[in-house]
Each structure stands twice: as C-alpha cells, then as structure tokens.
PDB file of N, CA and C in Angstrom:
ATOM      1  N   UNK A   1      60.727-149.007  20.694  1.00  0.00           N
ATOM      2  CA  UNK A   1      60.817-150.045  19.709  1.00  0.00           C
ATOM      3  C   UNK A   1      62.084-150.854  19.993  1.00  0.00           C
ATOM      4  N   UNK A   2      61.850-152.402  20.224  1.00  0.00           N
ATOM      5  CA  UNK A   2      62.962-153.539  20.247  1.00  0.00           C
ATOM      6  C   UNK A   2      63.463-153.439  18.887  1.00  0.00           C
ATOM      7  N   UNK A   3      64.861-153.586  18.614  1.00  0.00           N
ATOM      8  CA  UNK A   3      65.335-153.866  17.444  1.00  0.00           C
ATOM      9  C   UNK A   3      66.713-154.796  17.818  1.00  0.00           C
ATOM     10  N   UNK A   4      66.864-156.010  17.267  1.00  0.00           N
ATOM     11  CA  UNK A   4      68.433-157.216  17.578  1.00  0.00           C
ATOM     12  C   UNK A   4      69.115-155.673  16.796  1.00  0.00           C
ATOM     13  N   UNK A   5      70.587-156.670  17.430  1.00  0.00           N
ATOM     14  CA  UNK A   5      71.760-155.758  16.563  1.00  0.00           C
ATOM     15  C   UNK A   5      72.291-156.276  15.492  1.00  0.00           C
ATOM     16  N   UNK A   6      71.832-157.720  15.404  1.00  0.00           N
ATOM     17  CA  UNK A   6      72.084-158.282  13.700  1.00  0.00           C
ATOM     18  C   UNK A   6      70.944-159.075  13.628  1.00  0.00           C
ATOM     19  N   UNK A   7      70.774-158.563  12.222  1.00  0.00           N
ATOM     20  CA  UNK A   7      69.947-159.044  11.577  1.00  0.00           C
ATOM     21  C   UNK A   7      70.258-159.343   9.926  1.00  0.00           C
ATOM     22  N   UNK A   8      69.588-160.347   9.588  1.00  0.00           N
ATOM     23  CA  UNK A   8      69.822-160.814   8.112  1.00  0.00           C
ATOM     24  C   UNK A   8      68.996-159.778   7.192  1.00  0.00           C
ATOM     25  N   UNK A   9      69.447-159.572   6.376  1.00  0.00           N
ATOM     26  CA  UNK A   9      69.448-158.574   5.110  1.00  0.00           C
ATOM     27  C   UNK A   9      70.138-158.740   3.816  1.00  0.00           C
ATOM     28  N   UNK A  10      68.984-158.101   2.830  1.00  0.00           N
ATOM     29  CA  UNK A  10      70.317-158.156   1.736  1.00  0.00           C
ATOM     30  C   UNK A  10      71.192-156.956   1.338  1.00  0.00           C
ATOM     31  N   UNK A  11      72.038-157.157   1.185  1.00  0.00           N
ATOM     32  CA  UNK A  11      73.150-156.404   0.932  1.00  0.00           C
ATOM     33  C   UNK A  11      73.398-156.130  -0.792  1.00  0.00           C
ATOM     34  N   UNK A  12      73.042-154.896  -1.040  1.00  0.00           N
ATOM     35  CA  UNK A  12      72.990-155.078  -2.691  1.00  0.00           C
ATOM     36  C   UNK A  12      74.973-154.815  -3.204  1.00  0.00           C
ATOM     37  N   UNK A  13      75.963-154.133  -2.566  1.00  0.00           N
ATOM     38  CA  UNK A  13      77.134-154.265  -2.701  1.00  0.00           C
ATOM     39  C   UNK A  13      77.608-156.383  -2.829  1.00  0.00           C
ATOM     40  N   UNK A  14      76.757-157.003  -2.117  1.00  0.00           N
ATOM     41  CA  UNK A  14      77.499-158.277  -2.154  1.00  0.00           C
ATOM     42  C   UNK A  14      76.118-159.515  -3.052  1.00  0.00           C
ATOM     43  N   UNK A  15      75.340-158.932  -3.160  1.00  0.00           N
ATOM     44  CA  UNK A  15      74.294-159.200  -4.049  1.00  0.00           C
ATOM     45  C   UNK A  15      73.633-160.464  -3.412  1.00  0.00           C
ATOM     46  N   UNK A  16      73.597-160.829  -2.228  1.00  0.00           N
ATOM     47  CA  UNK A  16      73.178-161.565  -1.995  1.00  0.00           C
ATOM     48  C   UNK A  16      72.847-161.495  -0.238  1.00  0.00           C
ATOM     49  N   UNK A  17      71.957-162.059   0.957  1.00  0.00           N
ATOM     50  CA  UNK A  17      71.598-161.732   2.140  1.00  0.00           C
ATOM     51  C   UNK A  17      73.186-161.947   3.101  1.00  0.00           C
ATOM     52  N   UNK A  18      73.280-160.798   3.505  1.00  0.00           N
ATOM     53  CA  UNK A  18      74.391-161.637   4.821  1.00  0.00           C
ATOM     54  C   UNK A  18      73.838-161.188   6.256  1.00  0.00           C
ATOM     55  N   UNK A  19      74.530-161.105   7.147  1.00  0.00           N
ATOM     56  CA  UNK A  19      74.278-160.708   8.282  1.00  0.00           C
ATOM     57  C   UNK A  19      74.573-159.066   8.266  1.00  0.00           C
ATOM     58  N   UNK A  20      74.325-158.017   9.164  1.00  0.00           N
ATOM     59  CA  UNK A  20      74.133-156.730   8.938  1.00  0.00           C
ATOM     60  C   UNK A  20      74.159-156.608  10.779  1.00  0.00           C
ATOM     61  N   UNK A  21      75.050-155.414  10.813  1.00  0.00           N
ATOM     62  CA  UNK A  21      75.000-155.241  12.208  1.00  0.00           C
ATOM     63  C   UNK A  21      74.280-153.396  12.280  1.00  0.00           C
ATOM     64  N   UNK A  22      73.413-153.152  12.810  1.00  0.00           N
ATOM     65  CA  UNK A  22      72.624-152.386  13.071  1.00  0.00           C
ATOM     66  C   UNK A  22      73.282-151.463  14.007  1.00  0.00           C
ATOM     67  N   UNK A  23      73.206-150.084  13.633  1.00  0.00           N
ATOM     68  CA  UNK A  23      73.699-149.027  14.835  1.00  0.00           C
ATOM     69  C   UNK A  23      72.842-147.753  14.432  1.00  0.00           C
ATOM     70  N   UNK A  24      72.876-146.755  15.466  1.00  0.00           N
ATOM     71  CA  UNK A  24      71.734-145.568  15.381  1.00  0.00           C
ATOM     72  C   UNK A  24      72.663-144.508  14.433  1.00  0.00           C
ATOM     73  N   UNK A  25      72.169-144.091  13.476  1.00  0.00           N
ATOM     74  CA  UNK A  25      72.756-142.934  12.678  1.00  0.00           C
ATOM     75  C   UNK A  25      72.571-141.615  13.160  1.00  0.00           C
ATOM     76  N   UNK A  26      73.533-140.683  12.981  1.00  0.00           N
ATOM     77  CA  UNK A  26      73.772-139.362  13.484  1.00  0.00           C
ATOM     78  C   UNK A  26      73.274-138.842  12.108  1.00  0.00           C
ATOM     79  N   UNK A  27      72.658-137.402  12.862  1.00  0.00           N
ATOM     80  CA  UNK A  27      72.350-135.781  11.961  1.00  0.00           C
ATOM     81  C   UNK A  27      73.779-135.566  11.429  1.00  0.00           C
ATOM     82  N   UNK A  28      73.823-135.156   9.931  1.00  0.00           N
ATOM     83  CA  UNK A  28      74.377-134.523   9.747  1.00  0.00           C
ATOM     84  C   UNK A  28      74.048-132.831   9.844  1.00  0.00           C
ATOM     85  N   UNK A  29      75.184-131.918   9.550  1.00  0.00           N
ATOM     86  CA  UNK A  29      75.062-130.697   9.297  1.00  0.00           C
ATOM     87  C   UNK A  29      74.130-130.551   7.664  1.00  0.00           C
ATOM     88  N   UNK A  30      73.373-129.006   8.485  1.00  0.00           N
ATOM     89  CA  UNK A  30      72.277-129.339   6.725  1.00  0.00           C
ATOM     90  C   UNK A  30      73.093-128.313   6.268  1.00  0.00           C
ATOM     91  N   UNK A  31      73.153-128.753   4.827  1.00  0.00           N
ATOM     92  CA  UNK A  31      73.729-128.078   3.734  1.00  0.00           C
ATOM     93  C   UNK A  31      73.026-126.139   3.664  1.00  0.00           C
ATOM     94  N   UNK A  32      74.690-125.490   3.741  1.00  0.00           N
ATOM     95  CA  UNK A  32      73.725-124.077   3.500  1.00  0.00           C
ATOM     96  C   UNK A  32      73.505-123.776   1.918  1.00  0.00           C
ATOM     97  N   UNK A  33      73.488-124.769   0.885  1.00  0.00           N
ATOM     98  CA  UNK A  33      73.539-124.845  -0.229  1.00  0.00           C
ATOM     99  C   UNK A  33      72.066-125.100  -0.874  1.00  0.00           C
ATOM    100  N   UNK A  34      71.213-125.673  -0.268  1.00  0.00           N
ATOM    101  CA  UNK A  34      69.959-126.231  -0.466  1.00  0.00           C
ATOM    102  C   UNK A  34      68.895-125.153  -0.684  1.00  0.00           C
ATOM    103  N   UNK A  35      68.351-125.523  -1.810  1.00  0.00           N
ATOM    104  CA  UNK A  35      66.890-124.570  -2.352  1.00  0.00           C
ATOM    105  C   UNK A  35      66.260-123.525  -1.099  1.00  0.00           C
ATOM    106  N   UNK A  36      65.720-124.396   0.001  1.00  0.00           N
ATOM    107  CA  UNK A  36      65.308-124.065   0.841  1.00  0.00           C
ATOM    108  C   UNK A  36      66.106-122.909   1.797  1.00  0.00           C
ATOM    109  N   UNK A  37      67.327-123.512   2.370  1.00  0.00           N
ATOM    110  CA  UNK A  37      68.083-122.661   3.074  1.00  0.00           C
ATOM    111  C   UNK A  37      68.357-121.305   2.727  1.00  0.00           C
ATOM    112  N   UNK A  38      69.148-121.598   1.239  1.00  0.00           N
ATOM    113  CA  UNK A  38      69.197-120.189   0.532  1.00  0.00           C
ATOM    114  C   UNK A  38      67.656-119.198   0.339  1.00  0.00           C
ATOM    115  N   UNK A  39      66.441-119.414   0.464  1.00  0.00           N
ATOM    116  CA  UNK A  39      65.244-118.878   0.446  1.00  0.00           C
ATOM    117  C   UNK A  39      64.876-118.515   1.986  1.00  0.00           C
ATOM    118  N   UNK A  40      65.603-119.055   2.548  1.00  0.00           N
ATOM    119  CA  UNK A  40      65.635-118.588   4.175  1.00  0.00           C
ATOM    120  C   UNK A  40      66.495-117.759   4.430  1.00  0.00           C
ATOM    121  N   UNK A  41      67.443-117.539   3.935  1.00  0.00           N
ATOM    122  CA  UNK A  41      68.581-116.676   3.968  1.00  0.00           C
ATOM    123  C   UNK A  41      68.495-115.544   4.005  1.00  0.00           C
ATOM    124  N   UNK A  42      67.422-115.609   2.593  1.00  0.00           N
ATOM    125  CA  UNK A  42      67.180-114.449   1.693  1.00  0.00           C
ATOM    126  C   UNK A  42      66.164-114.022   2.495  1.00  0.00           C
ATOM    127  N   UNK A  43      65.582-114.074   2.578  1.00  0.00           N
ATOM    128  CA  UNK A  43      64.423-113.567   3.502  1.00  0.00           C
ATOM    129  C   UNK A  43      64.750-113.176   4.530  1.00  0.00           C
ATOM    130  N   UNK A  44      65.543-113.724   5.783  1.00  0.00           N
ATOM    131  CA  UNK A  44      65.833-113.254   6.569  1.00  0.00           C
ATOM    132  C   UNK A  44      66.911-111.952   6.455  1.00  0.00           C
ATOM    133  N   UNK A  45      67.689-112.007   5.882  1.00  0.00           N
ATOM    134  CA  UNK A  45      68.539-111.047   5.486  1.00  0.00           C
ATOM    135  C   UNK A  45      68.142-110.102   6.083  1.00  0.00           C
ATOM    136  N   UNK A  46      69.253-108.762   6.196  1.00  0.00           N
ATOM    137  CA  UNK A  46      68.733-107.298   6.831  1.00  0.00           C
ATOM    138  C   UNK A  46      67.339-107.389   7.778  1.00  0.00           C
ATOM    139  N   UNK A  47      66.864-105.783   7.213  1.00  0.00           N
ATOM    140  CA  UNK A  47      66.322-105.974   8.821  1.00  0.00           C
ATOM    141  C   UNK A  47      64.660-106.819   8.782  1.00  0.00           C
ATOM    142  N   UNK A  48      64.008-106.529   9.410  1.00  0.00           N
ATOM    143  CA  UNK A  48      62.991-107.176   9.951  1.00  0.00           C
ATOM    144  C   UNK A  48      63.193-108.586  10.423  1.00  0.00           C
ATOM    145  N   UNK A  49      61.926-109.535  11.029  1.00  0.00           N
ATOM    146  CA  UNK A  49      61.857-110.551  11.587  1.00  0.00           C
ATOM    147  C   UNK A  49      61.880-111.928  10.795  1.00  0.00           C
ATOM    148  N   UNK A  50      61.129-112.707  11.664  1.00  0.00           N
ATOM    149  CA  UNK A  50      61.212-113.807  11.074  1.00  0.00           C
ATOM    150  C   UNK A  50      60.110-113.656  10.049  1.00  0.00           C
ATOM    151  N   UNK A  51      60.078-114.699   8.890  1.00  0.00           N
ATOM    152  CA  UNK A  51      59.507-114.413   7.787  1.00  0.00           C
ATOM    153  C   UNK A  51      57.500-115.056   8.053  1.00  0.00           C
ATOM    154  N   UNK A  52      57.613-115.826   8.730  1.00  0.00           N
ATOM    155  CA  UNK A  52      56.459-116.701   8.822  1.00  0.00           C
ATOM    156  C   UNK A  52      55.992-116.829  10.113  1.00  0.00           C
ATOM    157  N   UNK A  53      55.027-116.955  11.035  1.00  0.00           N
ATOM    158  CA  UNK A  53      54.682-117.096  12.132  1.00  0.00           C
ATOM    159  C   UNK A  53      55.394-117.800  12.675  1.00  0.00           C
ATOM    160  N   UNK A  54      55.672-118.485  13.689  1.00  0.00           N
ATOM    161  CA  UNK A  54      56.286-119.630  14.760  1.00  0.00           C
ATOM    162  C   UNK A  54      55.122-119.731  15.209  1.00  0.00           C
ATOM    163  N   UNK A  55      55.161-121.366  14.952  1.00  0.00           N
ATOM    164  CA  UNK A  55      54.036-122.638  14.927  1.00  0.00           C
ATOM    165  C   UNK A  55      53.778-122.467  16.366  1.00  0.00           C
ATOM    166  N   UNK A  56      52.242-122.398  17.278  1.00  0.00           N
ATOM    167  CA  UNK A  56      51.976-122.405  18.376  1.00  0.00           C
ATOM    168  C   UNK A  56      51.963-123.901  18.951  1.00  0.00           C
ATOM    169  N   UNK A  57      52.110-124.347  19.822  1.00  0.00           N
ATOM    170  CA  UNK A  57      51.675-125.372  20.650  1.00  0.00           C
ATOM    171  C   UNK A  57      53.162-126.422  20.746  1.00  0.00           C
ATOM    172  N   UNK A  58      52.849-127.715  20.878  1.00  0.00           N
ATOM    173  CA  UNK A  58      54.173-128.688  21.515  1.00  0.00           C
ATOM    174  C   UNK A  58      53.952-129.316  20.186  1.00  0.00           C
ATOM    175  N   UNK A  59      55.961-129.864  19.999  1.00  0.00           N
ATOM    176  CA  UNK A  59      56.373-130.615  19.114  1.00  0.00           C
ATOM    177  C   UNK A  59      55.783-131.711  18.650  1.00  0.00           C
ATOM    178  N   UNK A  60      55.849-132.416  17.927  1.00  0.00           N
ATOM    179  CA  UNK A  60      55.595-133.930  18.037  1.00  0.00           C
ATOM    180  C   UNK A  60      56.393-134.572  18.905  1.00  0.00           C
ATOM    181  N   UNK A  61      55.409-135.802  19.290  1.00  0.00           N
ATOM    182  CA  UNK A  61      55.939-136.423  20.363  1.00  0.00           C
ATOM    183  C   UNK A  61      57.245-137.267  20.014  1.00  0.00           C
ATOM    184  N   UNK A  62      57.454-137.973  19.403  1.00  0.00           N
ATOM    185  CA  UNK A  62      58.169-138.544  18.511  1.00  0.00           C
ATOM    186  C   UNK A  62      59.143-138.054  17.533  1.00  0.00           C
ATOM    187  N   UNK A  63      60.447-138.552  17.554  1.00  0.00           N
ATOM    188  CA  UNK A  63      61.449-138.318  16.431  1.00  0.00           C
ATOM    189  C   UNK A  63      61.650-139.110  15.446  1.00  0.00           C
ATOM    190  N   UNK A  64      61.720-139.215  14.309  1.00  0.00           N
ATOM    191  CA  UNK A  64      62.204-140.064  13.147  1.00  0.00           C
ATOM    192  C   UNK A  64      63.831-140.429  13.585  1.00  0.00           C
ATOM    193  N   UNK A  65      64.072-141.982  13.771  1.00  0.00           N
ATOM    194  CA  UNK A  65      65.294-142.702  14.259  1.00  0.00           C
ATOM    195  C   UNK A  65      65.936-143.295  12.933  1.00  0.00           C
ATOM    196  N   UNK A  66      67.011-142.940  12.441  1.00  0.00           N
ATOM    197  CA  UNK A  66      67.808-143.721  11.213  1.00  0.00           C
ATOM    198  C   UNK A  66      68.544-144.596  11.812  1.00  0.00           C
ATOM    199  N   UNK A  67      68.471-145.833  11.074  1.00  0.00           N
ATOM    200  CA  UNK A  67      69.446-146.733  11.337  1.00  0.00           C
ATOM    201  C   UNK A  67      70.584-147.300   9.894  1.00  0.00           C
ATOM    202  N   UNK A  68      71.345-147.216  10.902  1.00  0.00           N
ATOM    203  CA  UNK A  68      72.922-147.746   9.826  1.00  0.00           C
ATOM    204  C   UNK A  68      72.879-149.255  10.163  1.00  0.00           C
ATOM    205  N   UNK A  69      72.866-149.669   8.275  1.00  0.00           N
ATOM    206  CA  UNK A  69      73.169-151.338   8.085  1.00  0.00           C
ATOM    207  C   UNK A  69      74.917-151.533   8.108  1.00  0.00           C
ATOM    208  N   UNK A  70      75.573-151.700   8.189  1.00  0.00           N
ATOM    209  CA  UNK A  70      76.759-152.545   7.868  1.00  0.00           C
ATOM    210  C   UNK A  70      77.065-153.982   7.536  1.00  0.00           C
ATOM    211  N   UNK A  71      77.423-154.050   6.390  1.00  0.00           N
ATOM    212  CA  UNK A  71      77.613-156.032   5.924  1.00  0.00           C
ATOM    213  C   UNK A  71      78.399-156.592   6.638  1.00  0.00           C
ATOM    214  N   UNK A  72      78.357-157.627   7.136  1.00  0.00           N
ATOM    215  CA  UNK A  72      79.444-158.365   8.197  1.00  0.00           C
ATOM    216  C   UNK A  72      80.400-158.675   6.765  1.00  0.00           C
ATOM    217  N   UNK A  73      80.159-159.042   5.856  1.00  0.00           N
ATOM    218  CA  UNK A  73      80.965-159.248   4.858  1.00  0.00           C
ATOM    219  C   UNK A  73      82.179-158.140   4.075  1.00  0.00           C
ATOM    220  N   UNK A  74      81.023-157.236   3.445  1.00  0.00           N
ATOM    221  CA  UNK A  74      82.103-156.618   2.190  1.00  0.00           C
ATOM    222  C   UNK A  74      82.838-155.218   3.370  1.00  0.00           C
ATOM    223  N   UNK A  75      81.737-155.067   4.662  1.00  0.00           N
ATOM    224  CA  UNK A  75      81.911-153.747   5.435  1.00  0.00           C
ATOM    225  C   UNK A  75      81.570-152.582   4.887  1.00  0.00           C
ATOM    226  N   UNK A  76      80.222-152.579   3.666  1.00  0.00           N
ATOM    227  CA  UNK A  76      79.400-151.736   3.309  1.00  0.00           C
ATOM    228  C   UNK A  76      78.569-151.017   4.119  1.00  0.00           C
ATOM    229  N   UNK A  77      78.380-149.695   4.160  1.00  0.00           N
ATOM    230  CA  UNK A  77      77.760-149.061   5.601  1.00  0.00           C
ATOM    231  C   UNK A  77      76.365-148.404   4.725  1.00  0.00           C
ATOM    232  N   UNK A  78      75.156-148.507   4.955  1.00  0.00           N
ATOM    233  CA  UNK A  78      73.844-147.458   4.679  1.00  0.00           C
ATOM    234  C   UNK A  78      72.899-147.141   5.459  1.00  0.00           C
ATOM    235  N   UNK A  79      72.203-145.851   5.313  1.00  0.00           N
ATOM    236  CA  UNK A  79      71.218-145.876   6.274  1.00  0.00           C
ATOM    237  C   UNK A  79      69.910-146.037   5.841  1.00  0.00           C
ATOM    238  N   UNK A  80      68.588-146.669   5.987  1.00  0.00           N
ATOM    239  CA  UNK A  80      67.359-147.508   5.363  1.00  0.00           C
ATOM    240  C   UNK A  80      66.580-145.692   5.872  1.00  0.00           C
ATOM    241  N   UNK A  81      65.097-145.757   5.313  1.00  0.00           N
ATOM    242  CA  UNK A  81      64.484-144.717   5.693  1.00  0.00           C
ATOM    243  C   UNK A  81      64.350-144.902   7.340  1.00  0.00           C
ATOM    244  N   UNK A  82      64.356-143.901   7.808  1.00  0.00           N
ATOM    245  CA  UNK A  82      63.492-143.526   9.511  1.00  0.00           C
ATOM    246  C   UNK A  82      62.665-144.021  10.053  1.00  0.00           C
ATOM    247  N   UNK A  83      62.317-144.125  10.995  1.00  0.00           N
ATOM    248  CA  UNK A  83      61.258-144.879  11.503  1.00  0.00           C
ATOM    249  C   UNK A  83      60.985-143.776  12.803  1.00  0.00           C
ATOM    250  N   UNK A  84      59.316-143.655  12.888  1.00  0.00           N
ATOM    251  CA  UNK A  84      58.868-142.915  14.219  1.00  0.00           C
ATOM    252  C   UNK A  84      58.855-143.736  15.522  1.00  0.00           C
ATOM    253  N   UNK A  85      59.647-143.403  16.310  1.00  0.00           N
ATOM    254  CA  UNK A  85      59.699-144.420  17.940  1.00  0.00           C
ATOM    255  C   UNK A  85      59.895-143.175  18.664  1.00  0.00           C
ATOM    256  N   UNK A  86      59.075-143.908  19.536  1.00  0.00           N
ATOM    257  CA  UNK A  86      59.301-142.329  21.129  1.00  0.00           C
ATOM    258  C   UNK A  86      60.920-142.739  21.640  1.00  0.00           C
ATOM    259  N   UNK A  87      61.280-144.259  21.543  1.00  0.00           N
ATOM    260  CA  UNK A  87      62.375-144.501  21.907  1.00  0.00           C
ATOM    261  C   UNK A  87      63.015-146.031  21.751  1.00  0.00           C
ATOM    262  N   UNK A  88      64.625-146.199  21.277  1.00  0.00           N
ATOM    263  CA  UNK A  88      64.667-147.906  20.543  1.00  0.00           C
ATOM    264  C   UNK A  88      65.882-147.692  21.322  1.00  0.00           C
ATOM    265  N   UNK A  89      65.519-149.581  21.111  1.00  0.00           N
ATOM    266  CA  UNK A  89      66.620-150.021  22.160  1.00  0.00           C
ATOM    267  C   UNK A  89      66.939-151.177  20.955  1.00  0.00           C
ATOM    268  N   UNK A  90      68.067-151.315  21.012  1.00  0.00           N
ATOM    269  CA  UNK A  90      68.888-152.345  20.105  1.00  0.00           C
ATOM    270  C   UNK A  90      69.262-153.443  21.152  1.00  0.00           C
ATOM    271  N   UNK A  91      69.021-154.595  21.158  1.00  0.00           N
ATOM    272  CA  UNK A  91      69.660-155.669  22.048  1.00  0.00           C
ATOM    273  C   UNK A  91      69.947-156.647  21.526  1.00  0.00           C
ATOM    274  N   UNK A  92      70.801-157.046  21.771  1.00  0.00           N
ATOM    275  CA  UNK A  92      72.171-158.155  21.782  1.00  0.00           C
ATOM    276  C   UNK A  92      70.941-159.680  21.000  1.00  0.00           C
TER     277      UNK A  92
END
C-alpha cells in the first residue's frame, strides 16, 4: 500500500484540517495487567502445558500496520485504527 507522508486531515486538538505528517507506529509492550493475560497466567501456572491446542497451519499473510498522525501545527501525535497491507511504503 502507497501512502504520501503528508496529508490533510483534521486535527480535533486544533479543531480544524491542517497538514499531518504520517509515520509507522511501533508495538508497544502488552500490559501484564489485562483480563486476558492474568487468565493466561493463571492457567499456565505450575505444572502442566499449554492450556489450549496450538493453532495448526501458516499465519496470516498480512499484518495490521498503525499509523501515527502528527499536526504540523499544535505537534499533536495519534494513531488512527490499522490497516491490513502485506507491505506500505510512505513517499515523499
């Protein structure tokens, strides 16, 4: 997927469209705090294995890509939902 590196947007910090410079967002670390994790925890705990089968066959082909807006203006930074691309290129 082509994507410019600025593009017009609105910016709800400046309430009105400015220019927005586009960059690829990083994973954070997942929280060991989360519903889920802690239920993985627990389960795994002591002895025996893993709790659930391990899924047979190949991944999806595709990763979900976040992108970070930044306002050329106020220098407000967010990231919009993901998008599936085998692979993006941002150009000038």
């Amino acid at each position: 997927m082509n994507k410019p590196r600025k593009v017009k947007d609105y910016c709800p910090s400046c309430d009105s469209h400015t220019t927005m410079d586009i960059s690829k967002g990083k994973n954070r670390k997942v929280s060991e705090l989360r519903k889920g994790q802690r239920r993985f925890r627990r389960v795994t705990a002591g002895y025996g294995g893993f709790p659930w089968p391990k899924p047979s066959g190949a991944g999806k082909p595709v990763k979900r890509t976040y992108l970070k807006y930044t306002c050329s203006q106020c220098g407000k930074t967010w990231q919009k939902k993901g998008k599936r691309a085998r692979r993006l290129d941002l150009t000038e």
